[in-house]
C-alpha atoms as a PDB file:
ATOM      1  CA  UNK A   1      13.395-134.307-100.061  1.00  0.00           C
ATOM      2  CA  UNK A   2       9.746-136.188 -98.977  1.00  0.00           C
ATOM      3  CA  UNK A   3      10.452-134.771 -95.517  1.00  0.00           C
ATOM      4  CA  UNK A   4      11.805-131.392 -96.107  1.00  0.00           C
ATOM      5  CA  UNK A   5       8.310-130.710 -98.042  1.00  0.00           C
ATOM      6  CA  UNK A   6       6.592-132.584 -95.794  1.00  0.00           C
ATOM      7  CA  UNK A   7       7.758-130.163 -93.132  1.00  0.00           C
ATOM      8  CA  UNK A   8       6.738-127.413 -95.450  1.00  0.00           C
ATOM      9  CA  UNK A   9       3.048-128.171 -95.276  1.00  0.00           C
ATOM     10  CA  UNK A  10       2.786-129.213 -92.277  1.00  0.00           C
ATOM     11  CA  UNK A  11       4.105-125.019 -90.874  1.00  0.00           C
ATOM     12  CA  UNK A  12       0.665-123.615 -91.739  1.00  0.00           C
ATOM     13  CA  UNK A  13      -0.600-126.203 -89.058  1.00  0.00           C
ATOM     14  CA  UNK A  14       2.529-125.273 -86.591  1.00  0.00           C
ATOM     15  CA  UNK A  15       1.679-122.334 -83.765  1.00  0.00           C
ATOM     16  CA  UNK A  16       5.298-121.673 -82.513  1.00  0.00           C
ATOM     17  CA  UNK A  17       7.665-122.251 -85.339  1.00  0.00           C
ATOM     18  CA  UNK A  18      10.907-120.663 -84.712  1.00  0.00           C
ATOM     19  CA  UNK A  19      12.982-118.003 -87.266  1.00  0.00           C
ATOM     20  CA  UNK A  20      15.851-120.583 -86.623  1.00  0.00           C
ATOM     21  CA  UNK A  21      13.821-123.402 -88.060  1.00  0.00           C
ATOM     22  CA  UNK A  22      12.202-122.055 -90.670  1.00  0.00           C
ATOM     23  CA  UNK A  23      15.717-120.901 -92.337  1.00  0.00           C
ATOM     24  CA  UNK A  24      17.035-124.774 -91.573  1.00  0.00           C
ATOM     25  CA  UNK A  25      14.162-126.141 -93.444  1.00  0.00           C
ATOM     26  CA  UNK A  26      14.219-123.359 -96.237  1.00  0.00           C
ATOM     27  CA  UNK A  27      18.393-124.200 -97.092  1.00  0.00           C
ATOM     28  CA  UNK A  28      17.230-127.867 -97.008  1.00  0.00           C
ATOM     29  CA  UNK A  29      13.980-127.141 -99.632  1.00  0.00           C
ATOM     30  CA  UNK A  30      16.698-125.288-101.311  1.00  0.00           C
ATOM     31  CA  UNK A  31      19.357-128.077-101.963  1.00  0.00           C
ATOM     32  CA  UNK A  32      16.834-130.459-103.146  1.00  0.00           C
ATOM     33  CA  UNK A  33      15.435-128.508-105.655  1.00  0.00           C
ATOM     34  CA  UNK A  34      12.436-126.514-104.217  1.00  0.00           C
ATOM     35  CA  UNK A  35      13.054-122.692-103.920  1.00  0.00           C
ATOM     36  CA  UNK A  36       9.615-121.408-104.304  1.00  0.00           C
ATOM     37  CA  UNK A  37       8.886-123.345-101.343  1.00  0.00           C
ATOM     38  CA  UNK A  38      12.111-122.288 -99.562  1.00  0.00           C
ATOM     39  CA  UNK A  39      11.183-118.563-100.641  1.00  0.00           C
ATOM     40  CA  UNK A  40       8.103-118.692 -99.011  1.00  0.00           C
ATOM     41  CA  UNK A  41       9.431-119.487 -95.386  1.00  0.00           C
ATOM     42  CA  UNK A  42      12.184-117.223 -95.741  1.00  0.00           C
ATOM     43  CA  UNK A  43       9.984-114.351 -96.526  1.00  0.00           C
ATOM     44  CA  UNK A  44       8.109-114.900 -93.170  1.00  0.00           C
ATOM     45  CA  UNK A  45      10.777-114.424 -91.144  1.00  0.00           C
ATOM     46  CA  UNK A  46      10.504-111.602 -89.650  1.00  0.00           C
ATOM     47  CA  UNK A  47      12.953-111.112 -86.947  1.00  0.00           C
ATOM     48  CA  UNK A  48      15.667-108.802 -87.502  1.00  0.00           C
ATOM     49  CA  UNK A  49      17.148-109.640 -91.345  1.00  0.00           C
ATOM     50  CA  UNK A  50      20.602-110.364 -91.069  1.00  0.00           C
ATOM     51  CA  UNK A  51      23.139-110.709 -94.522  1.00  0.00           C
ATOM     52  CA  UNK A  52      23.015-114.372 -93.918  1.00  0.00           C
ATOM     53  CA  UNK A  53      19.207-114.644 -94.671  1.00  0.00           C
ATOM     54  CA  UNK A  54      18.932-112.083 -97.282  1.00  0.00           C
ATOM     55  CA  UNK A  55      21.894-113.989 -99.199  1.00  0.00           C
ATOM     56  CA  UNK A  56      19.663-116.940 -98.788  1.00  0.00           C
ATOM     57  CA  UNK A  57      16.921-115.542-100.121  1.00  0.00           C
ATOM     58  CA  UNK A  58      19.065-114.235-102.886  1.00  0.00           C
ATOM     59  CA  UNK A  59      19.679-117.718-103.486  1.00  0.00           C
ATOM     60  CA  UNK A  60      16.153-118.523-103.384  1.00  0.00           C
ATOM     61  CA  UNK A  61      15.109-116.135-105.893  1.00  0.00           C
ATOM     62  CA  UNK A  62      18.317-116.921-108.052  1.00  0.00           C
ATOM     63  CA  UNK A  63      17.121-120.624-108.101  1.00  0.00           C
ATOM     64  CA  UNK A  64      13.786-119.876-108.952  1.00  0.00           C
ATOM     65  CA  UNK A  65      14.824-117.617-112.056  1.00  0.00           C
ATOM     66  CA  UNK A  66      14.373-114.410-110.589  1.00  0.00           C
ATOM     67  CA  UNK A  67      17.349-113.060-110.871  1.00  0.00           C
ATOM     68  CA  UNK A  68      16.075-109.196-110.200  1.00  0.00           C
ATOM     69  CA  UNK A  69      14.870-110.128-106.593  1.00  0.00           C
ATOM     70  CA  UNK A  70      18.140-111.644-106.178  1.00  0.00           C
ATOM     71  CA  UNK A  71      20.156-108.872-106.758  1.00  0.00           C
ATOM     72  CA  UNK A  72      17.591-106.634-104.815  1.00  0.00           C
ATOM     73  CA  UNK A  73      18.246-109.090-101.650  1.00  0.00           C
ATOM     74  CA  UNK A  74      21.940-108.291-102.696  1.00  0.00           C
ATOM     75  CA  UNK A  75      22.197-104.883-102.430  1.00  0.00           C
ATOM     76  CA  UNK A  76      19.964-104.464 -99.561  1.00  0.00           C
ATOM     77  CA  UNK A  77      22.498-107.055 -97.872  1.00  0.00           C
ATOM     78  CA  UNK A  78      25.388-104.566 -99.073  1.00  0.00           C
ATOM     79  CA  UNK A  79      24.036-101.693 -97.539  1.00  0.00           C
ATOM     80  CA  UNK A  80      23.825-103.663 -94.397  1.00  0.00           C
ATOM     81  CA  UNK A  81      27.538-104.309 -94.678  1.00  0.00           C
ATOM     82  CA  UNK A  82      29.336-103.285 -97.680  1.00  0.00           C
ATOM     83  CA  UNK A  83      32.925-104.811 -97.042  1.00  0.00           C
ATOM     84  CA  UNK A  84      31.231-108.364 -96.731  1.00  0.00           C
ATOM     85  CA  UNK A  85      32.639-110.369 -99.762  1.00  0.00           C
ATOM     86  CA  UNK A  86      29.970-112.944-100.617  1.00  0.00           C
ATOM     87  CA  UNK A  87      27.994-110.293-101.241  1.00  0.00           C
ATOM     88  CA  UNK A  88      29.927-108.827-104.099  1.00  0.00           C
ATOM     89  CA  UNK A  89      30.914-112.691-105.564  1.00  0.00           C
ATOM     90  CA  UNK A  90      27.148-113.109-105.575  1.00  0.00           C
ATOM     91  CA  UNK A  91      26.546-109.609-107.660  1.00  0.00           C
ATOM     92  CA  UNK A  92      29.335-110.179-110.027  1.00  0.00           C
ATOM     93  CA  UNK A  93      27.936-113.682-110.660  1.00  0.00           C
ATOM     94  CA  UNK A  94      24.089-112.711-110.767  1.00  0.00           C
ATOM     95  CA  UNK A  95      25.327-109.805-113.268  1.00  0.00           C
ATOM     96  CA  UNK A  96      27.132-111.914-115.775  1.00  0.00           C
ATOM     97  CA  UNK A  97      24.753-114.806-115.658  1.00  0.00           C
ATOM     98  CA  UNK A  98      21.787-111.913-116.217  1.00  0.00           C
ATOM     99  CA  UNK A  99      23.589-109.985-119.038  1.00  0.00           C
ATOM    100  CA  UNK A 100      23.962-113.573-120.722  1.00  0.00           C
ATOM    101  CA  UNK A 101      20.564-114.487-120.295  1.00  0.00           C
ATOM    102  CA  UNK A 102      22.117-118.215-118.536  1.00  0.00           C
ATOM    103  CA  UNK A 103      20.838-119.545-115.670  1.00  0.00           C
ATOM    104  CA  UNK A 104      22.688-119.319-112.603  1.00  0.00           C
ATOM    105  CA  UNK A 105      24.218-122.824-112.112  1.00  0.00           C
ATOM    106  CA  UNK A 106      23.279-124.498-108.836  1.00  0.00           C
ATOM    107  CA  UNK A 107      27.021-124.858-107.595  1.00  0.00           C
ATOM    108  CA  UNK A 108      27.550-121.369-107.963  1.00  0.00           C
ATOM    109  CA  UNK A 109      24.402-120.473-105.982  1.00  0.00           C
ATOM    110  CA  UNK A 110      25.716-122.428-102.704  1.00  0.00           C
ATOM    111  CA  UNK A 111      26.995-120.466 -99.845  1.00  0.00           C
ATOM    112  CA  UNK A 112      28.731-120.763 -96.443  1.00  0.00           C
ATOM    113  CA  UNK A 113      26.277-121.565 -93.653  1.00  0.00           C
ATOM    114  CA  UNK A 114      26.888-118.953 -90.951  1.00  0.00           C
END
């Protein structure tokens, strides 16, 4: 945890940071506990966004309790390709947990690393 935040501050100081590594660190901020943190990288990468990293970020804003950017990162993701099925599982899940006002358990947020 110490070094996947540590690697978080230190980016601001880092001139060539890659997409690549920016999304490792983010799903490592994200398993121990810190998606705000997580959030922020992800929303600087700018290369082309793929399902993979909008389903992360869904994750990210999931795990931080925002449960409407989550399911905006969904359906953006299911325009992008609307037969992919983790996208669905996540809306289903997102819905139910928002309509019951629960948090989205953290088991249920994992997903597949592409």
């Amino acid at each position: 945890e110490q070094s996947a935040l540590s690697a978080f501050h230190r980016l601001p100081d880092a001139k060539q940071i890659t997409p690549q590594d920016r999304i490792e660190i983010s799903r490592v901020l994200l398993e121990v506990g810190h998606p705000r943190e997580a959030l922020a990288l992800l929303n600087n990468v700018t290369d082309p966004i793929g399902v993979d990293i909008q389903l992360l970020r869904a994750e990210a804003y999931a795990a931080s309790g925002n449960y409407r950017g989550a399911m905006k990162q969904c359906q953006e993701a299911a325009t992008k390709a609307p037969q992919d099925l983790r996208i669905r599982l996540r809306m289903t899940q997102l819905s139910q947990y928002m309509a019951a006002g629960q948090e989205v358990p953290s088991h249920l947020l994992d997903q597949p690393r592409p």
